[in-house]
C-alpha atoms as a PDB file:
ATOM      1  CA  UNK A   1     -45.276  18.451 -73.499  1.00  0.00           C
ATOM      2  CA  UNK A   2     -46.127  16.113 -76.160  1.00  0.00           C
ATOM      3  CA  UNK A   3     -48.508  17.071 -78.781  1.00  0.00           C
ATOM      4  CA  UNK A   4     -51.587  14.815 -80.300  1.00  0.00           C
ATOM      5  CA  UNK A   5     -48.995  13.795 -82.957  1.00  0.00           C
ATOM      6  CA  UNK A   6     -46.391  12.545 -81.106  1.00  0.00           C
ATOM      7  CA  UNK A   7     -48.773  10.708 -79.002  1.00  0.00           C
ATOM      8  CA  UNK A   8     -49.926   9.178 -81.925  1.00  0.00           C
ATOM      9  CA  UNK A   9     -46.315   8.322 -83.238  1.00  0.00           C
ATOM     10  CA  UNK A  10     -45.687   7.194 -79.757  1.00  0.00           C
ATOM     11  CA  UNK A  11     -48.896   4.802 -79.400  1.00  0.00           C
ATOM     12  CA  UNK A  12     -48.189   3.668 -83.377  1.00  0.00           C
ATOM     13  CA  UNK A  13     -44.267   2.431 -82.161  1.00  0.00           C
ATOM     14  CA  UNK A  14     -46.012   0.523 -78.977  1.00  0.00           C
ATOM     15  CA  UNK A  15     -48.473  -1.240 -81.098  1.00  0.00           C
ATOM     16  CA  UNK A  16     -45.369  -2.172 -83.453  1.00  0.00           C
ATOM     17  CA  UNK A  17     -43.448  -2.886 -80.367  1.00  0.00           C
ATOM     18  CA  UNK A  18     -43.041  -7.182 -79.625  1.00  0.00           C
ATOM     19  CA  UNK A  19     -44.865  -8.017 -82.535  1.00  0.00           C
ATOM     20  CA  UNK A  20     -42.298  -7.359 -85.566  1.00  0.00           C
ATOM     21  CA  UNK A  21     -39.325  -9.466 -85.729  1.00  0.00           C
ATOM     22  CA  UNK A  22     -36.608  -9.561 -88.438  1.00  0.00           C
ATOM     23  CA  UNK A  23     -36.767 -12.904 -89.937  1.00  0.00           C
ATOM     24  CA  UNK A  24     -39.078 -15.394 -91.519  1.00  0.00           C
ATOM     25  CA  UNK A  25     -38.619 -19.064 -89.855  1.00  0.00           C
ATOM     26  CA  UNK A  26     -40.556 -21.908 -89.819  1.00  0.00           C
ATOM     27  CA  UNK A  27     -41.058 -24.455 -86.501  1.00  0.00           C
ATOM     28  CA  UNK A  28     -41.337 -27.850 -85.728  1.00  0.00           C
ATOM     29  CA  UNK A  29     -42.157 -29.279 -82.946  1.00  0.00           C
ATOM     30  CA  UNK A  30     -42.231 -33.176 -83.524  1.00  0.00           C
ATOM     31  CA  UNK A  31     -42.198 -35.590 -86.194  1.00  0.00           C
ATOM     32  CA  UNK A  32     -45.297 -36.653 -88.082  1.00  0.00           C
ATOM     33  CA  UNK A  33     -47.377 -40.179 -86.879  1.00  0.00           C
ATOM     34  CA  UNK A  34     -50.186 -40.484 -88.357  1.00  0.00           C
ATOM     35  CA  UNK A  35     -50.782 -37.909 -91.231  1.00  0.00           C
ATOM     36  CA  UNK A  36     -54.755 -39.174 -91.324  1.00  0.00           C
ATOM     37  CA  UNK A  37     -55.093 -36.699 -88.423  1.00  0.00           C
ATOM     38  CA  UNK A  38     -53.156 -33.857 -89.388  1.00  0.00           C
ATOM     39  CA  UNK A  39     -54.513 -30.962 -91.574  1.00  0.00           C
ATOM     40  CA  UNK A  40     -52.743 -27.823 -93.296  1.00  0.00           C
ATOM     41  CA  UNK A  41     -54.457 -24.444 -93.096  1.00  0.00           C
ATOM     42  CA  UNK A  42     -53.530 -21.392 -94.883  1.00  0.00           C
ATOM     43  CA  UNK A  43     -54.550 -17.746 -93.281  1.00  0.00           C
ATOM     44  CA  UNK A  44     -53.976 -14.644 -95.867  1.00  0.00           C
ATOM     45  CA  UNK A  45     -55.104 -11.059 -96.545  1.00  0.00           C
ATOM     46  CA  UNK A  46     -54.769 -10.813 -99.725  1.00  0.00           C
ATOM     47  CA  UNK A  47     -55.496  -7.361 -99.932  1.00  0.00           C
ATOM     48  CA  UNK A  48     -58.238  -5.677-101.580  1.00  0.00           C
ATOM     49  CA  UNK A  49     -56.460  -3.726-103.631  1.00  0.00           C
ATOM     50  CA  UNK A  50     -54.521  -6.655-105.382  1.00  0.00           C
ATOM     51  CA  UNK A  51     -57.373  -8.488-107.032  1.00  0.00           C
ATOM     52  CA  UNK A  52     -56.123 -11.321-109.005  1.00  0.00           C
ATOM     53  CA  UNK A  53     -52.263 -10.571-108.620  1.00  0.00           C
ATOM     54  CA  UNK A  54     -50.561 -13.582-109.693  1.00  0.00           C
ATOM     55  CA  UNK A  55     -47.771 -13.418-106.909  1.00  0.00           C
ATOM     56  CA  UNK A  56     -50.688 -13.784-104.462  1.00  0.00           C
ATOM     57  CA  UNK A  57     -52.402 -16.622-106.929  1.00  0.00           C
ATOM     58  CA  UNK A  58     -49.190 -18.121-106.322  1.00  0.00           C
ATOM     59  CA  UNK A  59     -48.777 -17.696-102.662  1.00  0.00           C
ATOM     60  CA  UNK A  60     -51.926 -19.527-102.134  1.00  0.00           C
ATOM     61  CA  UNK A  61     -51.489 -22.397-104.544  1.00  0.00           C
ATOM     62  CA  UNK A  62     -47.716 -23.177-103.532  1.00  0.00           C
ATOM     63  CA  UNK A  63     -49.065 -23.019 -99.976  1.00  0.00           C
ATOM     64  CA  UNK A  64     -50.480 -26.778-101.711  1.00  0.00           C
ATOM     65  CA  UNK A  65     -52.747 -26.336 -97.619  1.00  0.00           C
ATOM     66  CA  UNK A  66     -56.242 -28.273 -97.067  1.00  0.00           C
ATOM     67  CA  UNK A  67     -58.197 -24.785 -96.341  1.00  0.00           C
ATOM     68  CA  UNK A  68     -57.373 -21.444 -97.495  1.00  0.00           C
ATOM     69  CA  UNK A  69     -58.666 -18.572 -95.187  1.00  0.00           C
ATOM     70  CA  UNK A  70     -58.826 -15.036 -97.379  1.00  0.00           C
ATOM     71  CA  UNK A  71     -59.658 -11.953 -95.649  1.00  0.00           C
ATOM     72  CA  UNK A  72     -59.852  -8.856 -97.920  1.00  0.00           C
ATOM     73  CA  UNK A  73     -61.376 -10.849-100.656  1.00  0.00           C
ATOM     74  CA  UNK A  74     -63.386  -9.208-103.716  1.00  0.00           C
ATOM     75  CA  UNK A  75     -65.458  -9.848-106.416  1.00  0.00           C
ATOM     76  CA  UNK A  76     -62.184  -9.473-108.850  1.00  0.00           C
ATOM     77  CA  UNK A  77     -60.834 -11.593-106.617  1.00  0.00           C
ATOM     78  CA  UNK A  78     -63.268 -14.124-106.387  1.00  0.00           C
ATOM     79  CA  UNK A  79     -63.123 -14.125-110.293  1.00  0.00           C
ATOM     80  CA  UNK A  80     -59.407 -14.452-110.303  1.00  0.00           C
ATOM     81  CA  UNK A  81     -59.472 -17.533-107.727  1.00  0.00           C
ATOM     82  CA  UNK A  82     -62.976 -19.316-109.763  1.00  0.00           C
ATOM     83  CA  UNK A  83     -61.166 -18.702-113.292  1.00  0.00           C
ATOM     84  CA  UNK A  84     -58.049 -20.657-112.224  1.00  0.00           C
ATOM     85  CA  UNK A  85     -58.332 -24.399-112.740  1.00  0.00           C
ATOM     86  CA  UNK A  86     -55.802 -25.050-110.481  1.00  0.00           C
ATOM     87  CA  UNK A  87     -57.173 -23.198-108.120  1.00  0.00           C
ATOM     88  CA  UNK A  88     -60.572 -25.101-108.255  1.00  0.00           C
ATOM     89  CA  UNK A  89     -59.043 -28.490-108.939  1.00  0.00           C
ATOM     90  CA  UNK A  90     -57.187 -28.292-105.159  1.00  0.00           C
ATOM     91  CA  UNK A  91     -60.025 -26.836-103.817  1.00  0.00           C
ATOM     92  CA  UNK A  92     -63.040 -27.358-105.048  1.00  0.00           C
ATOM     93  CA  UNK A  93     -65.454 -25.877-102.102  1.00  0.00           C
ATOM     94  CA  UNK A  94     -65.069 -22.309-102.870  1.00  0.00           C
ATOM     95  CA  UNK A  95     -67.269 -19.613-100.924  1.00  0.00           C
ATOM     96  CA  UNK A  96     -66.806 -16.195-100.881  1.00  0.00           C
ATOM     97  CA  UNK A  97     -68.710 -13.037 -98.741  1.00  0.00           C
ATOM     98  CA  UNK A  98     -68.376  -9.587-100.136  1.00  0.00           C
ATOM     99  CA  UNK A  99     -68.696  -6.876 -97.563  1.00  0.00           C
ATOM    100  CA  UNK A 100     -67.904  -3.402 -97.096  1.00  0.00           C
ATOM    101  CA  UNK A 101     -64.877  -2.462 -99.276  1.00  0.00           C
ATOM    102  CA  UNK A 102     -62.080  -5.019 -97.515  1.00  0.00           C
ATOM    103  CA  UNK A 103     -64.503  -6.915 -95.598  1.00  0.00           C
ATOM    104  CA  UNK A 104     -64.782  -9.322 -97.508  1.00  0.00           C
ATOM    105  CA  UNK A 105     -63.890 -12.979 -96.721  1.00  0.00           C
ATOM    106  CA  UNK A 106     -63.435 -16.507 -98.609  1.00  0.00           C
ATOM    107  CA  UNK A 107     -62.960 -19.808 -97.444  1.00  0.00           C
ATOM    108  CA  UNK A 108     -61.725 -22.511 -99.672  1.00  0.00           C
ATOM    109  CA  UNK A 109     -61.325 -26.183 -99.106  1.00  0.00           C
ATOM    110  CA  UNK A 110     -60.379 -29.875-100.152  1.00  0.00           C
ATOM    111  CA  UNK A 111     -63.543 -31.072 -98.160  1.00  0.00           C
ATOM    112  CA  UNK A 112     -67.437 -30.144 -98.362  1.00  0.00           C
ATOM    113  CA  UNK A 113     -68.518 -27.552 -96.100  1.00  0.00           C
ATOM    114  CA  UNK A 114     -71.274 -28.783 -94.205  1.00  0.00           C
ATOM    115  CA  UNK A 115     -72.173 -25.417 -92.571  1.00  0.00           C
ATOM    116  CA  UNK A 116     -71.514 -21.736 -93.237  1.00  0.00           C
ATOM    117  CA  UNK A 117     -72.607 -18.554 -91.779  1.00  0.00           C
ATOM    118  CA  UNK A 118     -71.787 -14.868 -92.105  1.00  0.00           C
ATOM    119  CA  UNK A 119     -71.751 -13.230 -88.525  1.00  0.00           C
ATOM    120  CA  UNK A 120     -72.355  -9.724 -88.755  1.00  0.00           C
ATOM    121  CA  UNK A 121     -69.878  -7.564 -86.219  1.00  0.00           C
ATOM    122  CA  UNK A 122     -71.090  -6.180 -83.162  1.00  0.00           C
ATOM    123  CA  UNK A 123     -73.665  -3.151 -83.351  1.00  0.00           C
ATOM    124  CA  UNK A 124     -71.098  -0.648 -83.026  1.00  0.00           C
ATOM    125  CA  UNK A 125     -69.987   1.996 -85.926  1.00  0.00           C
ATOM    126  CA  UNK A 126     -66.389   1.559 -84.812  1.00  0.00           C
ATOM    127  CA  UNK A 127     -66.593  -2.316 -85.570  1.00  0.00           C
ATOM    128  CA  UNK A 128     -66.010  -2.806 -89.203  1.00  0.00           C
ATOM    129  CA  UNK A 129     -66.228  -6.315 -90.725  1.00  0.00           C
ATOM    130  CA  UNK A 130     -68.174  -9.353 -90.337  1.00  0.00           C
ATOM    131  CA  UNK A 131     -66.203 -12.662 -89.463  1.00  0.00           C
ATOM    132  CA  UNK A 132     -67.141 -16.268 -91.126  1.00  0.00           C
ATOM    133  CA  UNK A 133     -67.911 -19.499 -89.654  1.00  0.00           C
ATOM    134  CA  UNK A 134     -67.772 -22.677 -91.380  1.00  0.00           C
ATOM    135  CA  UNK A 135     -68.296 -26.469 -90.450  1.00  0.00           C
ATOM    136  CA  UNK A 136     -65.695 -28.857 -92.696  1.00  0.00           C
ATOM    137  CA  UNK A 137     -66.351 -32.391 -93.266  1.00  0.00           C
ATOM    138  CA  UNK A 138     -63.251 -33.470 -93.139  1.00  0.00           C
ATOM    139  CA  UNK A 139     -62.269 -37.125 -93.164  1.00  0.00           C
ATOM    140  CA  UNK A 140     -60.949 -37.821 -89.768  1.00  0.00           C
ATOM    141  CA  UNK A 141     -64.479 -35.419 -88.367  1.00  0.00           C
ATOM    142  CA  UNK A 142     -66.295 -32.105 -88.643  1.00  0.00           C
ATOM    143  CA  UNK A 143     -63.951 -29.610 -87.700  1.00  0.00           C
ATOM    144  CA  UNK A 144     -65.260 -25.968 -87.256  1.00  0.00           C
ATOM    145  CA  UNK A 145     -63.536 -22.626 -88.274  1.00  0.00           C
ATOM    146  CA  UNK A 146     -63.928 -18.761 -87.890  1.00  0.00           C
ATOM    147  CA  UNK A 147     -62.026 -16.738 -90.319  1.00  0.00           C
ATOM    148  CA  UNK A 148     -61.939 -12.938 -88.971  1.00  0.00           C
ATOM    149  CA  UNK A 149     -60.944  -9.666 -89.927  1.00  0.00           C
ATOM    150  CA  UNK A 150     -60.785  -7.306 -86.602  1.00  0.00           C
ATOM    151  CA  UNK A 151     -61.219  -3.536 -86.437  1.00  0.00           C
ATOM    152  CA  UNK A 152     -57.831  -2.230 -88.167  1.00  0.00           C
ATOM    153  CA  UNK A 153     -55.960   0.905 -86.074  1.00  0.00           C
ATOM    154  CA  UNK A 154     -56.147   3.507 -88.571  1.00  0.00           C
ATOM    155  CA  UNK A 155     -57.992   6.906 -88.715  1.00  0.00           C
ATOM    156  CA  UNK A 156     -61.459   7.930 -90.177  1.00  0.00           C
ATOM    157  CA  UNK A 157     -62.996  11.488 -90.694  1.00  0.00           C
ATOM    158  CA  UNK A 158     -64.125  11.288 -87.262  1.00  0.00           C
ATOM    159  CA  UNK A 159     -60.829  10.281 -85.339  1.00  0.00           C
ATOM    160  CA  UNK A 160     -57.396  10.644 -86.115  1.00  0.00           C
ATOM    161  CA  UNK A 161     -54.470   8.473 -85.838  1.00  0.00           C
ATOM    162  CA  UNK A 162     -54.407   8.765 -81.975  1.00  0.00           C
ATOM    163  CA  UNK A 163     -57.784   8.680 -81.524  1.00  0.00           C
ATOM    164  CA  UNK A 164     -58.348   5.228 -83.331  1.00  0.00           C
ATOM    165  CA  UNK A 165     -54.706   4.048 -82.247  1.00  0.00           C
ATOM    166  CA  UNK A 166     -56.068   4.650 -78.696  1.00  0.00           C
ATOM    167  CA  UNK A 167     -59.848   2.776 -78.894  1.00  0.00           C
ATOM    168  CA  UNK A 168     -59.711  -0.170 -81.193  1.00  0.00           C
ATOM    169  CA  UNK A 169     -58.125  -2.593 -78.995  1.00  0.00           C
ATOM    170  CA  UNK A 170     -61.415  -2.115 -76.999  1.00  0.00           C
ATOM    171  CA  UNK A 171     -63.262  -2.851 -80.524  1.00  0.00           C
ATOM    172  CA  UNK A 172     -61.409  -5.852 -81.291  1.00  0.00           C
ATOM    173  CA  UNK A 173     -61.661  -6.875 -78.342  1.00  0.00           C
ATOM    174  CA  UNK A 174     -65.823  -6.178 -78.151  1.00  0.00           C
ATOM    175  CA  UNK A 175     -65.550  -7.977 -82.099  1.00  0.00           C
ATOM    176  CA  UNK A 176     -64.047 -11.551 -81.084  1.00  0.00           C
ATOM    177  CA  UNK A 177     -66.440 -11.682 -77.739  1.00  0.00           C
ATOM    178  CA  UNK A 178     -69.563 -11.418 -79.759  1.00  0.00           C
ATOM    179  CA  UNK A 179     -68.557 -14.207 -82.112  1.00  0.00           C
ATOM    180  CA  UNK A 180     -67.446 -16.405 -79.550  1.00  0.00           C
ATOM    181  CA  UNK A 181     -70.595 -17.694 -78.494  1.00  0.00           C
ATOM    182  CA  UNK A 182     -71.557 -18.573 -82.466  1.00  0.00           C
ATOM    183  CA  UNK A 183     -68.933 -21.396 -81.766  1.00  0.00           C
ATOM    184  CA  UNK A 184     -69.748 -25.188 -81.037  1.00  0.00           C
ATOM    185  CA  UNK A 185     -67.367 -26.301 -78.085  1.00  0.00           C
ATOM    186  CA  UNK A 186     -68.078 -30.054 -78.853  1.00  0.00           C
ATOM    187  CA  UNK A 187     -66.346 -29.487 -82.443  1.00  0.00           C
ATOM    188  CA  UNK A 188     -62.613 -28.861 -82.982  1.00  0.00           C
ATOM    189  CA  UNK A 189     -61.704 -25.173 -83.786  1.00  0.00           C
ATOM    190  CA  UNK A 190     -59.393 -23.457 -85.907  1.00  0.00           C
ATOM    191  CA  UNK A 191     -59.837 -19.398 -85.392  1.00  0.00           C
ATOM    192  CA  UNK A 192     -57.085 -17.595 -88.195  1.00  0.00           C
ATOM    193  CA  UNK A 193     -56.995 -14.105 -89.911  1.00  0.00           C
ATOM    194  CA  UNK A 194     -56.189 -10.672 -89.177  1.00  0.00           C
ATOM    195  CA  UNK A 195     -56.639  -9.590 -86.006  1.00  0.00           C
ATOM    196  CA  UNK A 196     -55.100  -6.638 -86.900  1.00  0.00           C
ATOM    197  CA  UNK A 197     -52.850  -6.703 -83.168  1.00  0.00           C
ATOM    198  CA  UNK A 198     -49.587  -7.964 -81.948  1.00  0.00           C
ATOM    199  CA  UNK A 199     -49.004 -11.657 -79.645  1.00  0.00           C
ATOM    200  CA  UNK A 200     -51.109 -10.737 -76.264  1.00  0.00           C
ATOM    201  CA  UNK A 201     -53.276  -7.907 -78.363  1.00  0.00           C
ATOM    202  CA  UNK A 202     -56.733  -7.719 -76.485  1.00  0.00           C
ATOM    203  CA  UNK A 203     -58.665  -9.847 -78.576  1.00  0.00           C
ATOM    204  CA  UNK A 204     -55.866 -12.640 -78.197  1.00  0.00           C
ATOM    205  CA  UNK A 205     -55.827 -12.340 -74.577  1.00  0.00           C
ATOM    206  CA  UNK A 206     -59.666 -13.205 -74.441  1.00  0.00           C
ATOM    207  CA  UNK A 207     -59.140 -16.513 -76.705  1.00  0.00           C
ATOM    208  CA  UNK A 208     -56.224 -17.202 -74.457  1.00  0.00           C
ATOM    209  CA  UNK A 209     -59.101 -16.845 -71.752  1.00  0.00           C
ATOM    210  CA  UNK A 210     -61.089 -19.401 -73.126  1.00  0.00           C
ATOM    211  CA  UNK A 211     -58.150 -21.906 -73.566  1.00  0.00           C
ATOM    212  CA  UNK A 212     -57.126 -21.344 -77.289  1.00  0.00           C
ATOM    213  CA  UNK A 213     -53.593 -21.296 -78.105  1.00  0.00           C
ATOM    214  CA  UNK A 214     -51.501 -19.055 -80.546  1.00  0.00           C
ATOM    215  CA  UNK A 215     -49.787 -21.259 -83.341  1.00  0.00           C
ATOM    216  CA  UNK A 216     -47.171 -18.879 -84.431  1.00  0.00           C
ATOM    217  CA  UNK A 217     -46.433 -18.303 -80.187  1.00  0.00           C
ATOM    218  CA  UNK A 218     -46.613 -22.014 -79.105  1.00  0.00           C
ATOM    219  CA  UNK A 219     -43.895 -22.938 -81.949  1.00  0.00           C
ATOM    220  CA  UNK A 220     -41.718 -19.794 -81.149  1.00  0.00           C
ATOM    221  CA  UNK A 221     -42.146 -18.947 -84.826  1.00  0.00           C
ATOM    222  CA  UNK A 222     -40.478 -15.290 -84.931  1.00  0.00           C
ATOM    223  CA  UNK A 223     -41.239 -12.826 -87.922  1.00  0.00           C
ATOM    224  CA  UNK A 224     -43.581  -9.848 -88.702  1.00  0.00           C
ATOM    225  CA  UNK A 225     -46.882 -10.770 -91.016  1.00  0.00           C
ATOM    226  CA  UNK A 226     -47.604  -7.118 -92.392  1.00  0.00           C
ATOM    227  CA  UNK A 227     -45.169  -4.567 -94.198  1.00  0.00           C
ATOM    228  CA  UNK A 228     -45.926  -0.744 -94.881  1.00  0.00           C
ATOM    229  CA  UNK A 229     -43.005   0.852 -96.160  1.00  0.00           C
ATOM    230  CA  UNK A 230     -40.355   0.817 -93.091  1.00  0.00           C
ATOM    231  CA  UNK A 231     -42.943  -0.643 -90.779  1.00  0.00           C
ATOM    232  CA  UNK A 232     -42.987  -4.106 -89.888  1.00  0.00           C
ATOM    233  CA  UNK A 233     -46.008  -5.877 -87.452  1.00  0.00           C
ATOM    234  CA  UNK A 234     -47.333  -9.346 -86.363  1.00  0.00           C
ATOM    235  CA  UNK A 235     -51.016  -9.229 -86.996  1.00  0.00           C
ATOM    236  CA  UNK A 236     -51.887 -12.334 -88.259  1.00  0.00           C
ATOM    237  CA  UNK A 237     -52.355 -15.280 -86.280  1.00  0.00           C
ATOM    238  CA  UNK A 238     -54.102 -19.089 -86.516  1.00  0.00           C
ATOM    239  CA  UNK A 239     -55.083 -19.914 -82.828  1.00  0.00           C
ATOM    240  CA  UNK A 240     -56.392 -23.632 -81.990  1.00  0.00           C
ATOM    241  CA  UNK A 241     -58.563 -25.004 -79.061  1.00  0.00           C
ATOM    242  CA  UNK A 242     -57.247 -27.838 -76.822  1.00  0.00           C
ATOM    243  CA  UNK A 243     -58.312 -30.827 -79.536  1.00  0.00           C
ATOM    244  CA  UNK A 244     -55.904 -29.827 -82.146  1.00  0.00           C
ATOM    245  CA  UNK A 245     -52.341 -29.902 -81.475  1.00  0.00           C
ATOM    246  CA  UNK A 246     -50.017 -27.590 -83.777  1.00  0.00           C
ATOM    247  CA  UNK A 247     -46.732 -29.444 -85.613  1.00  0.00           C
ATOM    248  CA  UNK A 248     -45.539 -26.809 -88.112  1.00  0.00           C
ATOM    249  CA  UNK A 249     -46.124 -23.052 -88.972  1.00  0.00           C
ATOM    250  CA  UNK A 250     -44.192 -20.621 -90.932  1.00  0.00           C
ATOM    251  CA  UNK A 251     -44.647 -17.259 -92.281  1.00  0.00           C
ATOM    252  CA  UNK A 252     -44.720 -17.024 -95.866  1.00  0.00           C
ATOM    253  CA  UNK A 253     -42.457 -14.437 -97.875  1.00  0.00           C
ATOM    254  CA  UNK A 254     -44.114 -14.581-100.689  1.00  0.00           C
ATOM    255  CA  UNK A 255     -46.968 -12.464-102.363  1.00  0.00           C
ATOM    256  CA  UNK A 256     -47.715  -8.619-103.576  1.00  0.00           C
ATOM    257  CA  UNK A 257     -50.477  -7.783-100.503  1.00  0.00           C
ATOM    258  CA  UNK A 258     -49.109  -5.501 -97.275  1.00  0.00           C
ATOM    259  CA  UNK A 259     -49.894  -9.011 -95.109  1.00  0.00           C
ATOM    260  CA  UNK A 260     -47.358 -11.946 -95.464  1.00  0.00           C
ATOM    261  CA  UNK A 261     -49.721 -15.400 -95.862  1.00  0.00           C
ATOM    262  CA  UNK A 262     -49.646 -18.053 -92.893  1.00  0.00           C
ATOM    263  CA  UNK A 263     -49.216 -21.726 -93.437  1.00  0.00           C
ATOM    264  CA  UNK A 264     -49.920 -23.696 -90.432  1.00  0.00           C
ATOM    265  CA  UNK A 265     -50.414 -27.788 -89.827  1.00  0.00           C
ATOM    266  CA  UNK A 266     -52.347 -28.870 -86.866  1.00  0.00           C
ATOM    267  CA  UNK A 267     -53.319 -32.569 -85.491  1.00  0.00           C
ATOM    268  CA  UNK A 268     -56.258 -33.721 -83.544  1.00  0.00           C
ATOM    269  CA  UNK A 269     -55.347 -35.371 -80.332  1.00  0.00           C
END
């Protein structure tokens, strides 16, 4: 008979299962035509732990993207990112949430953000961290975005390792249905961060319901996002809607933080 803890070791290796991979590769699926209509995105935890590493500085400014998409941000970090000229020169719409130890989020960009709100999770203890939303005036049309950070599978005081490996796909799944209706379907959408689950996790499925489209899956981009000691997963992910067509995405080795960063380039249709 299998005890609580191999359950949990088992449910841990099935949650890893599909969505590591052992290589880093980038995708692309056509050539560029017009690059008016294309724009760069980069998604990254940078982990809260890290603030102001200078591999993950450097992660995000070689990325050389249009938005950056931080989950895990801090106030050291938001000081780190502010004090760097470079940092402001590329992008020099900077806004930052703090929440909740590492829920906090920042969104940074080449182009004024014409609208920004902070959507507060579900009301329900097990659902952890508020997501963004953000309008960007970019100069081929507003294009919306919703940087998240879902539910993470690890234990509290209250539930152990099998326990929370066991619920929080329900969470995440409960997390990206209540922001979905905070989005404009007349407006382009990018939707990027941690969802904190592997290709076809629960919360993917549902934005798979409502016709958006896995980047990383579309381009057959293999190769885990997140590295804890000998495990390897695919947790990050930059899903579009059916007016923006993905050309290139790759999975960044590069940076201190558990999560690998995201660089993705998308065209409107």
């Amino acid at each position: 008979m299998l005890t609580a803890m191999h359950r949990a070791r088992l449910l841990l290796a099935l949650w890893l299962t599909g969505c590591a991979s052992d290589r880093v590769e980038a995708s692309e699926q056509r050539p560029r035509h017009d690059p008016a209509l294309e724009l760069s995105v980069l998604s990254y935890n940078v982990n809260y732990g890290l603030a102001g590493d200078p591999s993950g500085l450097a992660a995000i400014l070689d990325a050389g993207t249009d938005l950056v998409l931080l989950q895990e941000t801090t106030p050291e970090w938001e000081q780190a990112l502010r004090g760097s000229v470079a940092v402001t020169e590329t992008w020099p719409h900077l806004h930052f949430h703090h929440c909740c130890g590492a829920g906090g989020l920042a969104i940074l960009s080449r182009w004024p953000v014409a609208e920004l709100e902070i959507l507060d999770p579900p009301n329900d203890p097990d659902a952890w961290f508020p997501a963004a939303r953000a309008v960007i005036a970019t100069p081929s049309g507003p294009l919306e975005i919703l940087d998240v950070h879902l539910r993470p599978p690890v234990k509290t005081a209250e539930q152990g390792w099998l326990g929370a490996l066991s619920s929080t796909p329900a969470v995440r799944k409960a997390e990206i249905q209540h922001y979905l209706p905070s989005l404009a379907p007349e407006l382009p959408t990018i939707i990027a961060g941690d969802f904190n689950e592997g290709d076809g996790g629960s919360a993917l499925d549902v934005l798979a319901e409502q016709g958006f489209v896995d980047v990383l899956a579309q381009l057959r981009v293999r190769g885990h996002t997140w590295r804890w000691g000998g495990l390897r997963a695919r947790l990050d992910h930059v899903l579009v809607d059916h007016e923006l067509e993905p050309i290139r995405a790759e999975i960044l080795d590069a940076g201190r933080s558990d999560h690998l960063p995201l660089r993705v380039v998308v065209r409107r249709r």
